[in-house]
C-alpha atoms as a PDB file:
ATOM      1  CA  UNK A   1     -21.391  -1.008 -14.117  1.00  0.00           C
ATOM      2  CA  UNK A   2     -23.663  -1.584 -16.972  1.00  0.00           C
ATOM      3  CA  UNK A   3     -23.071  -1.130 -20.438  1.00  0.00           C
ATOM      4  CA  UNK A   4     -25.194   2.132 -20.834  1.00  0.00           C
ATOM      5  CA  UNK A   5     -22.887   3.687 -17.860  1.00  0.00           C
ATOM      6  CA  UNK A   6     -19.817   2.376 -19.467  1.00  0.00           C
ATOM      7  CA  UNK A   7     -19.863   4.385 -22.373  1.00  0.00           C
ATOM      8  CA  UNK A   8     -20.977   7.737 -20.627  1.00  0.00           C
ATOM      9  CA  UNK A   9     -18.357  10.157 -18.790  1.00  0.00           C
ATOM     10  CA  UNK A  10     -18.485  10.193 -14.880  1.00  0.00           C
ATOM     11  CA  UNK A  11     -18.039  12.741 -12.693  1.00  0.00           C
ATOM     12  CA  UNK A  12     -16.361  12.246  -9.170  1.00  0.00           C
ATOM     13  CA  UNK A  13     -14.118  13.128  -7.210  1.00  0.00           C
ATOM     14  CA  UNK A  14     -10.461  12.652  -6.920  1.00  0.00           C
ATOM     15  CA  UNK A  15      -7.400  13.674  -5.296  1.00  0.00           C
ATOM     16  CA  UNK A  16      -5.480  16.237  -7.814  1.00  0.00           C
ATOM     17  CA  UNK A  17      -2.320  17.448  -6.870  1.00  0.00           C
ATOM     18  CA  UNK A  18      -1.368  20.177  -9.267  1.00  0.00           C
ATOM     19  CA  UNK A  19       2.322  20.858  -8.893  1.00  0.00           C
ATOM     20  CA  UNK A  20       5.448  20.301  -7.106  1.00  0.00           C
ATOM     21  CA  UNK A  21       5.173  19.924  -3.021  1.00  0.00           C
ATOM     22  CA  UNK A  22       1.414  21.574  -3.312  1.00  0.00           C
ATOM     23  CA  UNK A  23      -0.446  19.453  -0.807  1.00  0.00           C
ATOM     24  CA  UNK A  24      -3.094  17.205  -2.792  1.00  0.00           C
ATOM     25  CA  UNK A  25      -6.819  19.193  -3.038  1.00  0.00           C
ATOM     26  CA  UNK A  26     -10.176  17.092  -3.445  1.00  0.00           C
ATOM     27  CA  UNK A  27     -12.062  18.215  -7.119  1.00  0.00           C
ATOM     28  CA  UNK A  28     -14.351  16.726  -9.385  1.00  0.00           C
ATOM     29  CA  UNK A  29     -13.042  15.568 -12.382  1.00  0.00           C
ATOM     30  CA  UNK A  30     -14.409  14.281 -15.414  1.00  0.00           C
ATOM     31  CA  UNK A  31     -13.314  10.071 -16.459  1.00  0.00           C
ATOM     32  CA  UNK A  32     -13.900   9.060 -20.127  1.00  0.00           C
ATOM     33  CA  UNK A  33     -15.484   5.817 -20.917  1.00  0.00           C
ATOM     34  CA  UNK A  34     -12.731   2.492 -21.293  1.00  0.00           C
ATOM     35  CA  UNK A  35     -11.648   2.028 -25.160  1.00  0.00           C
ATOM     36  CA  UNK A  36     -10.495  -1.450 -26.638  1.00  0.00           C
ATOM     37  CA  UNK A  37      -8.642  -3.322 -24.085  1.00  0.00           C
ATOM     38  CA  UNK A  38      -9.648  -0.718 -21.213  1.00  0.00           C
ATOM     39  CA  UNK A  39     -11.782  -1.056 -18.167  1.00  0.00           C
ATOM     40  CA  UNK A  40     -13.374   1.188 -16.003  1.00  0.00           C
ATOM     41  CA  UNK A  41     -13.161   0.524 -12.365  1.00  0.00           C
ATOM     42  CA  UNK A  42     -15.287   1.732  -9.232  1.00  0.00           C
ATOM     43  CA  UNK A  43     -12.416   2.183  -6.100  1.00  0.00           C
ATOM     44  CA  UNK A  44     -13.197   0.874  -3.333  1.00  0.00           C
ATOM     45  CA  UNK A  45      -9.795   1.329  -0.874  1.00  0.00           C
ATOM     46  CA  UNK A  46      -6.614   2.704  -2.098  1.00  0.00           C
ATOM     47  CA  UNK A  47      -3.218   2.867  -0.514  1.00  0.00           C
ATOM     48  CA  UNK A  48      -0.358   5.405  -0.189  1.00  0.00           C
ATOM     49  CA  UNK A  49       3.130   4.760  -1.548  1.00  0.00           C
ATOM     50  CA  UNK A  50       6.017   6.608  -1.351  1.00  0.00           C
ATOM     51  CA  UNK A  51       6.496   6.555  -5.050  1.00  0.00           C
ATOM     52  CA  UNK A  52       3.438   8.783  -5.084  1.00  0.00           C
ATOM     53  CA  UNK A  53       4.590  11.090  -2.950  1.00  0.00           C
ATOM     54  CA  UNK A  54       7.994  11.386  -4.800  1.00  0.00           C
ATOM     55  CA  UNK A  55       6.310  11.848  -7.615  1.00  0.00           C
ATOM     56  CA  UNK A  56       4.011  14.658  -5.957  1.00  0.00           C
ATOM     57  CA  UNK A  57       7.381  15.990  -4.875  1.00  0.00           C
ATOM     58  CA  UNK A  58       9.041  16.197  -8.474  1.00  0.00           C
ATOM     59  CA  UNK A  59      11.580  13.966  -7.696  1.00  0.00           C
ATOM     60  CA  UNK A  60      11.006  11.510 -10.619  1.00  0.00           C
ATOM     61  CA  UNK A  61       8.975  13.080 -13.518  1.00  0.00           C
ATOM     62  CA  UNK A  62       7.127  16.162 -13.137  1.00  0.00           C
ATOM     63  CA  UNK A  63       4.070  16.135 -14.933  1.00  0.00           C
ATOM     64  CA  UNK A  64       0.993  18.199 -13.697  1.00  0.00           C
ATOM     65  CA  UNK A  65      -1.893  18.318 -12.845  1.00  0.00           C
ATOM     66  CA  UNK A  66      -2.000  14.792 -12.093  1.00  0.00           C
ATOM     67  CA  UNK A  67      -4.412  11.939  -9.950  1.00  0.00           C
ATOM     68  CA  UNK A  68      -1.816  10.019  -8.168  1.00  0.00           C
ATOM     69  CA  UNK A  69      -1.925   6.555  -6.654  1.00  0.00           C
ATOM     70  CA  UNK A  70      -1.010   3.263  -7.943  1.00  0.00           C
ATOM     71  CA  UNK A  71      -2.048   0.692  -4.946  1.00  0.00           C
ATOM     72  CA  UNK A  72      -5.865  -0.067  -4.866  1.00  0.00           C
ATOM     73  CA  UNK A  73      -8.834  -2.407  -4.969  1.00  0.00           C
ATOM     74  CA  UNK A  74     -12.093  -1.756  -6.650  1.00  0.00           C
ATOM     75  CA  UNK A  75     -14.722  -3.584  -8.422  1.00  0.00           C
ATOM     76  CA  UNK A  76     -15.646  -3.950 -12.163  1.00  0.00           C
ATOM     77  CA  UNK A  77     -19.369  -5.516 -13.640  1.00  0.00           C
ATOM     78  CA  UNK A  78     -18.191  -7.329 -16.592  1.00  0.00           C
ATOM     79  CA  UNK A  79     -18.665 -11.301 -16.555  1.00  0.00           C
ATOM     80  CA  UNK A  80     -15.166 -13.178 -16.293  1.00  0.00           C
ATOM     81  CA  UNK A  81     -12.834 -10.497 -17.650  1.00  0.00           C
ATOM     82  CA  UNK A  82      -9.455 -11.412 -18.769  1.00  0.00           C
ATOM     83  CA  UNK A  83      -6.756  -9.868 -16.585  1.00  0.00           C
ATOM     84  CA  UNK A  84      -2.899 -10.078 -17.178  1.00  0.00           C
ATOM     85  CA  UNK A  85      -0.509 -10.424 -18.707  1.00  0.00           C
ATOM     86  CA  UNK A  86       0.005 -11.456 -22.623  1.00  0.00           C
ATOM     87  CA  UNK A  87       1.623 -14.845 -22.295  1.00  0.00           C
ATOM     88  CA  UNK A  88       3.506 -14.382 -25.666  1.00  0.00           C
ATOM     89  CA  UNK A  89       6.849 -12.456 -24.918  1.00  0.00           C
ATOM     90  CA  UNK A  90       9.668 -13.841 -23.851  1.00  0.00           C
ATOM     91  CA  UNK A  91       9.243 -12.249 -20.108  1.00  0.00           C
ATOM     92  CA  UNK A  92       5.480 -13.472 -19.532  1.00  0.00           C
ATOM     93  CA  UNK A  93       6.773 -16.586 -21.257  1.00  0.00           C
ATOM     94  CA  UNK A  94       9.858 -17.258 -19.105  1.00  0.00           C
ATOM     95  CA  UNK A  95       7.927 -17.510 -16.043  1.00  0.00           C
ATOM     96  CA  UNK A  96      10.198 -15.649 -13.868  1.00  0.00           C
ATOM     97  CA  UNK A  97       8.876 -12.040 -14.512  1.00  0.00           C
ATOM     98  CA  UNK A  98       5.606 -10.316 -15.306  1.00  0.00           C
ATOM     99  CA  UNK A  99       7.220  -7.255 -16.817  1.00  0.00           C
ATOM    100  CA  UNK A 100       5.634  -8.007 -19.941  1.00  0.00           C
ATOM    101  CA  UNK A 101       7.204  -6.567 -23.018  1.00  0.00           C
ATOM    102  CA  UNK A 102       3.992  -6.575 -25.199  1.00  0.00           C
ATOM    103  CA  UNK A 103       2.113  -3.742 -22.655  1.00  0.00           C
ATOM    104  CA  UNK A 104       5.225  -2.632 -20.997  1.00  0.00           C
ATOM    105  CA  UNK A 105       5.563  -0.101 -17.879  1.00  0.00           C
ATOM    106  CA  UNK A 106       4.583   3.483 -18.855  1.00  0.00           C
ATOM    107  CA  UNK A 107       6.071   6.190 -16.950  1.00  0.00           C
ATOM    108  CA  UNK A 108       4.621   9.502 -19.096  1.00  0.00           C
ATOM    109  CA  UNK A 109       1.080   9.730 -17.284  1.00  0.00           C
ATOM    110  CA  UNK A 110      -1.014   8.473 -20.029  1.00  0.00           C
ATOM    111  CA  UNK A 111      -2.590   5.314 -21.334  1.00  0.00           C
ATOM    112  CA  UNK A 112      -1.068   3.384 -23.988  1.00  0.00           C
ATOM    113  CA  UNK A 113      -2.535   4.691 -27.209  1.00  0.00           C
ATOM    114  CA  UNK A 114      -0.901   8.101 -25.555  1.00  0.00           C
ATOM    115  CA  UNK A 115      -3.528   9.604 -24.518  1.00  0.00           C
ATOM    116  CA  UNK A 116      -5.226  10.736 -20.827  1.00  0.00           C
ATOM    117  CA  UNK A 117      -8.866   9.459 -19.823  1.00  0.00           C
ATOM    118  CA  UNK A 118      -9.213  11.918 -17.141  1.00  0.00           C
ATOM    119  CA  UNK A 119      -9.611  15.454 -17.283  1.00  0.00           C
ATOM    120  CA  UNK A 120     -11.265  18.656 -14.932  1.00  0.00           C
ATOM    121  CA  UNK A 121     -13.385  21.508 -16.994  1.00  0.00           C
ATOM    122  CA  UNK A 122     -11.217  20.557 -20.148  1.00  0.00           C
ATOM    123  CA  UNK A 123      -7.954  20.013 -18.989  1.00  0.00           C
ATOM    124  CA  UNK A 124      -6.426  16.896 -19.134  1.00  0.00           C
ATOM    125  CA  UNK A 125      -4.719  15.550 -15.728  1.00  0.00           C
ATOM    126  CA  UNK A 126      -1.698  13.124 -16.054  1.00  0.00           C
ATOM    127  CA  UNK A 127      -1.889   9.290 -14.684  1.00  0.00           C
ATOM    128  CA  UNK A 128       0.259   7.673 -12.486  1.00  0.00           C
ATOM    129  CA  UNK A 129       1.426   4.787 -14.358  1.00  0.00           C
ATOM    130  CA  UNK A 130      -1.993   4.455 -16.175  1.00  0.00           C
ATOM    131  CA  UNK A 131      -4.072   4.338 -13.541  1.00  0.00           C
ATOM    132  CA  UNK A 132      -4.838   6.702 -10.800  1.00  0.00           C
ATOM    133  CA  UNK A 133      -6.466   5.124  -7.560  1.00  0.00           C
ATOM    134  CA  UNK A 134      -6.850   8.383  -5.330  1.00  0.00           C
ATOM    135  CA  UNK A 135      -9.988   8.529  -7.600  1.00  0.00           C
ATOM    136  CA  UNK A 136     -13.849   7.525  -7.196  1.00  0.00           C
ATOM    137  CA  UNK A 137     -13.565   6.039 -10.765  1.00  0.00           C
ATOM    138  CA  UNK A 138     -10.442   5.538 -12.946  1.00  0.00           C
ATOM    139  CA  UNK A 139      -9.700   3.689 -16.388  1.00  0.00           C
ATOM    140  CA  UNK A 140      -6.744   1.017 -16.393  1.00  0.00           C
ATOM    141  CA  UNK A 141      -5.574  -1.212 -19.169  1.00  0.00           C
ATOM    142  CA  UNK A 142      -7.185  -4.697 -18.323  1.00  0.00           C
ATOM    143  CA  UNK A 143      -3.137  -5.622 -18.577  1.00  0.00           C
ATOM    144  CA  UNK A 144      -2.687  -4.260 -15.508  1.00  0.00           C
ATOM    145  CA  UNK A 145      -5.183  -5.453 -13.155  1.00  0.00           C
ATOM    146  CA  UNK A 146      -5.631  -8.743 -10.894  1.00  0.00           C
ATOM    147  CA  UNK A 147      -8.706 -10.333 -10.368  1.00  0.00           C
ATOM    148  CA  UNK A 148      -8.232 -11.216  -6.552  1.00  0.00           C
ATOM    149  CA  UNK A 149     -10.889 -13.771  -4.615  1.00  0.00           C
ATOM    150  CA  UNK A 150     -13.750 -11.265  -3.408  1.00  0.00           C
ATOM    151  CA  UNK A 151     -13.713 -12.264   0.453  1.00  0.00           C
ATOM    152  CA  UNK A 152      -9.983 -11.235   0.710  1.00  0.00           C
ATOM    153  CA  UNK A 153     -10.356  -8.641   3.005  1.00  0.00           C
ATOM    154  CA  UNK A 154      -9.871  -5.147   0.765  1.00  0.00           C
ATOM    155  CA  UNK A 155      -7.605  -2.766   2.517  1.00  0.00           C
ATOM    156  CA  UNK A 156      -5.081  -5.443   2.832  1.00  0.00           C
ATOM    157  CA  UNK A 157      -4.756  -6.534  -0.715  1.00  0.00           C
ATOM    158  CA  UNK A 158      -4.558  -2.935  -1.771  1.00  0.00           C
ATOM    159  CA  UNK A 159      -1.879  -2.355   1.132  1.00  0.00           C
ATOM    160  CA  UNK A 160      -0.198  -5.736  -0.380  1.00  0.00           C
ATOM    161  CA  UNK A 161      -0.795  -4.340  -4.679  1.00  0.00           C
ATOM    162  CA  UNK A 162       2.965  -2.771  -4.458  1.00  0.00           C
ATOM    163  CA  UNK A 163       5.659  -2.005  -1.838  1.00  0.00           C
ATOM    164  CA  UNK A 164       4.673  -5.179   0.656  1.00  0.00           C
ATOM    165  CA  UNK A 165       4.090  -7.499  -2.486  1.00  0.00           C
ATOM    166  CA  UNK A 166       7.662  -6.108  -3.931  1.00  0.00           C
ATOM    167  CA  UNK A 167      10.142  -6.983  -0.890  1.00  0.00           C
ATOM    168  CA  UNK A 168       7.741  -9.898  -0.125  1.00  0.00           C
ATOM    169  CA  UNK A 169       8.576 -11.596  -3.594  1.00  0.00           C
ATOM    170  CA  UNK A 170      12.069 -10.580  -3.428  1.00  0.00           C
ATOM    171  CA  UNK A 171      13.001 -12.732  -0.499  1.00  0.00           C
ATOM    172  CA  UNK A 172      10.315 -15.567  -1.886  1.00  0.00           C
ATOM    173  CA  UNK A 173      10.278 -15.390  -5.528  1.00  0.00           C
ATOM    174  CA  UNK A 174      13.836 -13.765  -6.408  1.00  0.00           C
ATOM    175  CA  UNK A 175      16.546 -14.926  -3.472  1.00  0.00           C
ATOM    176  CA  UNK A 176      14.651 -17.851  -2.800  1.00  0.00           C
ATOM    177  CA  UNK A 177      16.194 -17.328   0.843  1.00  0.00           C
ATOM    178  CA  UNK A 178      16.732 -20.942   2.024  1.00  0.00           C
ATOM    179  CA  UNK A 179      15.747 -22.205   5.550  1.00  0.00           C
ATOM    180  CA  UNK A 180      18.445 -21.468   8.508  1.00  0.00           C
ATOM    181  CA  UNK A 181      19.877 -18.668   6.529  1.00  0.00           C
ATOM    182  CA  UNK A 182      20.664 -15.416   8.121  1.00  0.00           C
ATOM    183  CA  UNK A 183      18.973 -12.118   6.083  1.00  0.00           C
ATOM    184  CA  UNK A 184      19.258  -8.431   6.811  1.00  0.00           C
ATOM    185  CA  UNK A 185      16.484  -5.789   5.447  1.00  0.00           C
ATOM    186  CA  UNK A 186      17.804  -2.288   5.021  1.00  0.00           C
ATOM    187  CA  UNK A 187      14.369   0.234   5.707  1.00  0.00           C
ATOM    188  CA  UNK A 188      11.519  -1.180   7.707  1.00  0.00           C
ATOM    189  CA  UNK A 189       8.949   0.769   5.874  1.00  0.00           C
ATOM    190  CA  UNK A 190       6.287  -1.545   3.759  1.00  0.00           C
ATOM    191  CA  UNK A 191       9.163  -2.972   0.934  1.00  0.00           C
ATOM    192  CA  UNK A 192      10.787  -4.134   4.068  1.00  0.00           C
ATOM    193  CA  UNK A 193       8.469  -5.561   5.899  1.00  0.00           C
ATOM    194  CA  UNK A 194       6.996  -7.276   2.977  1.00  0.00           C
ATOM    195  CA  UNK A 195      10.897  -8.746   3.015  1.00  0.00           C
ATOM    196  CA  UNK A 196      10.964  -9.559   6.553  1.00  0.00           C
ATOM    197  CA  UNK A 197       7.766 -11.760   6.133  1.00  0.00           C
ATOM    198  CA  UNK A 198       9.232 -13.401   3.061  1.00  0.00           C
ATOM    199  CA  UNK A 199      12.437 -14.206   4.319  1.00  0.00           C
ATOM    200  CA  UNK A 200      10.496 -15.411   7.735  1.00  0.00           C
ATOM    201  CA  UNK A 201       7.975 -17.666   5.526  1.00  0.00           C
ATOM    202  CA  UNK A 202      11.200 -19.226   3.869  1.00  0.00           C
ATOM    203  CA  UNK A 203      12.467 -20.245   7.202  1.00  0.00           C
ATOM    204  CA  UNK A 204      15.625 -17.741   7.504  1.00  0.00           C
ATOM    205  CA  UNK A 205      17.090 -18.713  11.442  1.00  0.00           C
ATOM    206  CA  UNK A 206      18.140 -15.270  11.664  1.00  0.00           C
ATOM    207  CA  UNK A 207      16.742 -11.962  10.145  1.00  0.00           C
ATOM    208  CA  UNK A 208      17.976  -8.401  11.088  1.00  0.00           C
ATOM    209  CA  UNK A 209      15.877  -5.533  10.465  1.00  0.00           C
ATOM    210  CA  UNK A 210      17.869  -2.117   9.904  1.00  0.00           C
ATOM    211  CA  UNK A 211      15.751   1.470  10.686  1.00  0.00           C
ATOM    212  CA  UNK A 212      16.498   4.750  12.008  1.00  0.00           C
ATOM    213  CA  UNK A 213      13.148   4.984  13.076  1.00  0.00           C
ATOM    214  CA  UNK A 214      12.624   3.238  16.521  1.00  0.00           C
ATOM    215  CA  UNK A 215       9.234   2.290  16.025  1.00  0.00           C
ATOM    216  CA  UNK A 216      10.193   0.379  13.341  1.00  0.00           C
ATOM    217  CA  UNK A 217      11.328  -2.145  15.966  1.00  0.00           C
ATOM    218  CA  UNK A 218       7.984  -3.594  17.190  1.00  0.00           C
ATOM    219  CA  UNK A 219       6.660  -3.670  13.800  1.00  0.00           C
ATOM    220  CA  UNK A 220       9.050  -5.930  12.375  1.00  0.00           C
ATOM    221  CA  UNK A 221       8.924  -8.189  15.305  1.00  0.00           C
ATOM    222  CA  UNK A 222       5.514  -8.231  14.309  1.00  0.00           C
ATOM    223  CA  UNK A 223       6.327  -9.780  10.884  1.00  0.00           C
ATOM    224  CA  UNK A 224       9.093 -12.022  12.169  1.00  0.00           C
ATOM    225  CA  UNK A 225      12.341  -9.633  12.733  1.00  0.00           C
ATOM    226  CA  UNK A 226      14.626 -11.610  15.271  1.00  0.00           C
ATOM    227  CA  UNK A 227      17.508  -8.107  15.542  1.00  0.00           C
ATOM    228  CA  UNK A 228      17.272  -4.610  14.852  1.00  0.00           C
ATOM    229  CA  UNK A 229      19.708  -2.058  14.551  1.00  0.00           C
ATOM    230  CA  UNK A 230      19.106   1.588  15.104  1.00  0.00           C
ATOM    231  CA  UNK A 231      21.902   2.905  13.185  1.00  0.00           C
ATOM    232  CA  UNK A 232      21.542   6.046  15.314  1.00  0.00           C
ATOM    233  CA  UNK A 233      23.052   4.779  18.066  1.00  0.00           C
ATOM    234  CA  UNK A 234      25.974   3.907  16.615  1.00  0.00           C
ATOM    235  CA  UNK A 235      27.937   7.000  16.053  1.00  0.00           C
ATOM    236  CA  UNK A 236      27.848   6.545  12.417  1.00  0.00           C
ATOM    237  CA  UNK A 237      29.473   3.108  11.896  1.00  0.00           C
ATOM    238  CA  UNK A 238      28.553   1.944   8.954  1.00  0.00           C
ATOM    239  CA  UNK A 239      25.857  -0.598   8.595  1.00  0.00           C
ATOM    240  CA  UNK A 240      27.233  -3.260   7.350  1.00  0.00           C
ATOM    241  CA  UNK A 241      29.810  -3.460  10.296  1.00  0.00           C
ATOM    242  CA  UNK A 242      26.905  -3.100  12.603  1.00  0.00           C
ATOM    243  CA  UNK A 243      25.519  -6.299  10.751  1.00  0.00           C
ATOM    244  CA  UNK A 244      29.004  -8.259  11.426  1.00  0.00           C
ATOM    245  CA  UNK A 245      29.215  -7.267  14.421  1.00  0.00           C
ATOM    246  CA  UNK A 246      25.821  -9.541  15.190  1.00  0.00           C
ATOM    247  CA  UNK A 247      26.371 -12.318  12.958  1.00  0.00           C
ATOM    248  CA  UNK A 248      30.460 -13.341  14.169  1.00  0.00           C
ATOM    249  CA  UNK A 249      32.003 -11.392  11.661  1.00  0.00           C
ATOM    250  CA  UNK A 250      30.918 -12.647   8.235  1.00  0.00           C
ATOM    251  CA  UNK A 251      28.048 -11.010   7.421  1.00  0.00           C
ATOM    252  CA  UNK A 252      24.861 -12.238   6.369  1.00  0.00           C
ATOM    253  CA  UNK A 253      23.968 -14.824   3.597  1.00  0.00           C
ATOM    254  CA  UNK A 254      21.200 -11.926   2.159  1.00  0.00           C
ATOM    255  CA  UNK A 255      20.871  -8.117   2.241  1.00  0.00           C
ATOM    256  CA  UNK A 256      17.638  -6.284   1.052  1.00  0.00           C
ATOM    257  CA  UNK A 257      18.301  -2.856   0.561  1.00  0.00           C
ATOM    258  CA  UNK A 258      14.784  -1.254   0.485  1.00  0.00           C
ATOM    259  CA  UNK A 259      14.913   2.492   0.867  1.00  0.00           C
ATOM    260  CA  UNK A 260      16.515   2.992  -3.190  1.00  0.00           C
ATOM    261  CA  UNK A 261      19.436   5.292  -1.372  1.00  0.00           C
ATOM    262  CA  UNK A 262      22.528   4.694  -3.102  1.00  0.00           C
ATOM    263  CA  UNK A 263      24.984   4.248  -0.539  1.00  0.00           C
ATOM    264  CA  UNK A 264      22.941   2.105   1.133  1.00  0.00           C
ATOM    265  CA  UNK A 265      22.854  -0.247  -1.491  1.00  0.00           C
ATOM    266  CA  UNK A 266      27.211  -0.288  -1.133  1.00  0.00           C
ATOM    267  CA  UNK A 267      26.368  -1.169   2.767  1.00  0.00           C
ATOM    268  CA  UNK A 268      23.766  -3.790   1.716  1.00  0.00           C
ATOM    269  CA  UNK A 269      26.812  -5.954  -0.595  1.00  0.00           C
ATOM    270  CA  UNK A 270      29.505  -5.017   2.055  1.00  0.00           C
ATOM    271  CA  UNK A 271      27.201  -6.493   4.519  1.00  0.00           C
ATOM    272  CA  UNK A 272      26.620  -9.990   3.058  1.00  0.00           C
ATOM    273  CA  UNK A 273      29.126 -12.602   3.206  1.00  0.00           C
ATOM    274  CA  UNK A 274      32.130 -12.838   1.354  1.00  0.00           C
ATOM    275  CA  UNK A 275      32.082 -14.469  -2.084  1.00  0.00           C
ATOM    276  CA  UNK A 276      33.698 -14.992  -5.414  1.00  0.00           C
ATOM    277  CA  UNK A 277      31.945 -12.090  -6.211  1.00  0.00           C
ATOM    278  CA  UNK A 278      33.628  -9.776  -3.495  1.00  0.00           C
ATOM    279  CA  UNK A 279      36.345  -7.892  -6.156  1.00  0.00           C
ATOM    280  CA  UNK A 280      32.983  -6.317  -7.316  1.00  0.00           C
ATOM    281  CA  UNK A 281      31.021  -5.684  -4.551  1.00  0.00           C
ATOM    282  CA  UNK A 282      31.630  -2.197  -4.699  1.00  0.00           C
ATOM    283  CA  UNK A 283      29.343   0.738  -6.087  1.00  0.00           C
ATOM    284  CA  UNK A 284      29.446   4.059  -6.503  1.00  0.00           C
ATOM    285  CA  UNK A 285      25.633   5.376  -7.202  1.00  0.00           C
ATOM    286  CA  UNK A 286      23.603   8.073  -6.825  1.00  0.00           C
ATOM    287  CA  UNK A 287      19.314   7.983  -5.686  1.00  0.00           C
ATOM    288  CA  UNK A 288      17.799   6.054  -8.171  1.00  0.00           C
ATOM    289  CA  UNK A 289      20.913   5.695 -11.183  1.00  0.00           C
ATOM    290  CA  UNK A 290      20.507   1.815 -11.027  1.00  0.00           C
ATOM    291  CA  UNK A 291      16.037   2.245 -11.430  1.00  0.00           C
ATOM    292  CA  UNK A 292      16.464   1.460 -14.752  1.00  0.00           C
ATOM    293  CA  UNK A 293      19.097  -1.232 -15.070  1.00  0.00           C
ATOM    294  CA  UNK A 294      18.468  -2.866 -12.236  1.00  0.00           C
ATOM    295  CA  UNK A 295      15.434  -2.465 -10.335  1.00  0.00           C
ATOM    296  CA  UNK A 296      12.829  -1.579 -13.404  1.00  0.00           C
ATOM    297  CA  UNK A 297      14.214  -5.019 -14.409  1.00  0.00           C
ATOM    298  CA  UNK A 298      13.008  -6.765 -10.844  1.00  0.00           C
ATOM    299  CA  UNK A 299       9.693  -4.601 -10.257  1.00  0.00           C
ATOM    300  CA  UNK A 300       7.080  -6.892 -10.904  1.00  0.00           C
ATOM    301  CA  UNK A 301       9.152  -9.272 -11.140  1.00  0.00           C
ATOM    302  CA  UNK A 302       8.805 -10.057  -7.838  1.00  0.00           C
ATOM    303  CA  UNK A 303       5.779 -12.744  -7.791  1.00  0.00           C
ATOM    304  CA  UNK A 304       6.767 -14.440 -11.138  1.00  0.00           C
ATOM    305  CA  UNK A 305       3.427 -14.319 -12.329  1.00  0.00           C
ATOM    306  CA  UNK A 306       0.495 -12.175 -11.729  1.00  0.00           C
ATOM    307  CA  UNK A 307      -1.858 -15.528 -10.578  1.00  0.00           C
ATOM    308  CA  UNK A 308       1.107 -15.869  -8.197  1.00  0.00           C
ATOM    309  CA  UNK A 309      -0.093 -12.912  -6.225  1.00  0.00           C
ATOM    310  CA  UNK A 310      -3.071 -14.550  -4.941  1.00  0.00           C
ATOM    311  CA  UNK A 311      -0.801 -16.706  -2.750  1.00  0.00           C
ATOM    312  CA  UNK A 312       0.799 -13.835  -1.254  1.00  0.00           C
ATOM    313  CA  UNK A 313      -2.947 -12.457  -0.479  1.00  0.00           C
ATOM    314  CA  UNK A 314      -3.837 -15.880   1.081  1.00  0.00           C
ATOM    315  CA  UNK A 315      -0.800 -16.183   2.958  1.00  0.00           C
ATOM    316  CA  UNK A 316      -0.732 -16.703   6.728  1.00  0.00           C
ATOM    317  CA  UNK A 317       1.334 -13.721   8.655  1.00  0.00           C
ATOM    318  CA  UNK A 318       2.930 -13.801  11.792  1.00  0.00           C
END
């Protein structure tokens, strides 16, 4: 993009969806020029999430009309640009999370000086968490993109920017699962498979994929899945006996729960083994209550550091 078409507005097209459960409809909108800090990026693949779909749904924060998406790859003309995060606060300083404090996580649909950079005949149309990849063009906070090595093939790094990358770095980064352990992944959709390969890459003997969805079954073979469990066809025992019952009683030494239902996420402690930690292993919780405490915390947490997500792209899968 050169510096004369920097500073003009584009119009393209995006995907707009403009209110709760109406089914997403192909416009052309009108995206500002970047400001200080900003950049404006040409998308090249994008990828679906389920966040954007709860978020099309309602189900988290309502705010219309809105370009969703939040998983892509695209490609910027600007010579060495300086992507991630601030490397002052104590998060991006700690090494153990990129949540940086300094440009934090924004959840209202705008960009950080609180305002939109997209709009259609006048109107302004909401963000998904400052960026919105179901777009030709979009404008994202330099903060928040990765510079990834051009001949990584595209639509997998933007199928690996979020839910893959998240239970991926979970199992690597955050449990550190050791070799010959025994792991069990709670929804085999793309935060669990991204676990399955992590816990697989760490050298976990045993790994037990959990799904009510019997397709599910091949697929995590595919990423290194030694059980599954189709809790289906068990008469609704709960999962975490179903879990015991394959691993002599005990339990497992790690539990990713990776569909964000509550009760799962009692079934997911029940189901690991016991520990001086078992008078609390308990939780009552409803879909989504701990987001904030617990997971917000963890989000991006997941590779350590931005630069560490190029290993994850590089990575050799099963």
């Amino acid at each position: 993009m050169s510096k004369s078409s920097s500073s003009q507005v584009i119009t393209c097209k995006a995907a707009v969806c403009w209110g709760v459960g109406e089914p997403l409809k192909v416009e052309e909108i009108q995206v500002e020029p970047p400001k200080f800090s900003e950049i404006r990026v040409k998308m090249l693949c994008a990828s679906l999430c389920h966040t954007d779909t709860l978020h099309a749904e309602g189900s988290l924060i309502p705010l219309f009309p809105r370009v969703l998406g939040h998983e892509g790859v695209g490609y910027v003309s600007l010579d060495d640009p300086t992507f991630g995060e601030c490397q002052e606060c104590e998060n991006c300083s700690s090494g153990k999370t990129n949540l940086c404090l300094k440009y934090p996580f924004i959840l209202n649909g705008l960009m950080p000086d609180g305002t939109s950079r997209i709009s259609i005949n006048g109107q302004k149309l909401y963000h998904l968490f400052t960026c919105s990849t179901l777009s030709e063009y979009m404008v994202i906070d330099t903060n928040y993109v990765v510079k990834i090595d051009p001949s990584i093939d595209l639509p997998h790094a933007s199928f690996l920017s979020c839910g893959f990358s998240t239970g991926f770095g979970s199992a690597w980064r955050e449990a550190n699962v050791e070799k010959g352990s025994s792991v069990a992944v709670i929804g085999l959709g793309a935060v669990g498979l991204g676990a399955i390969e992590g816990a697989r890459m760490q050298g976990a003997a045993k790994i037990i994929g959990i799904d009510k969805n019997e397709k599910k079954r091949e697929k995590g073979q595919a990423f290194g899945m030694t059980d599954f469990i189709n809790p289906e066809e068990y008469f609704n025992k709960p999962i975490s006996e179903l879990i015991k019952d394959i691993t002599g009683g005990l339990g497992v030494d790690y539990c990713f729960e990776c569909t964000g239902v509550g009760p799962l996420i009692n079934e997911a402690l029940l189901a690991t083994k016991p520990s001086e930690l078992e008078a609390g292993r308990h939780l009552r919780t409803r879909h989504y209550e701990l987001f904030g405490t617990i997971w917000l915390r963890k989000l991006y947490k997941i590779n350590g550091k931005i630069s560490n997500l190029s290993k994850l792209l590089v990575s050799k899968l099963v």
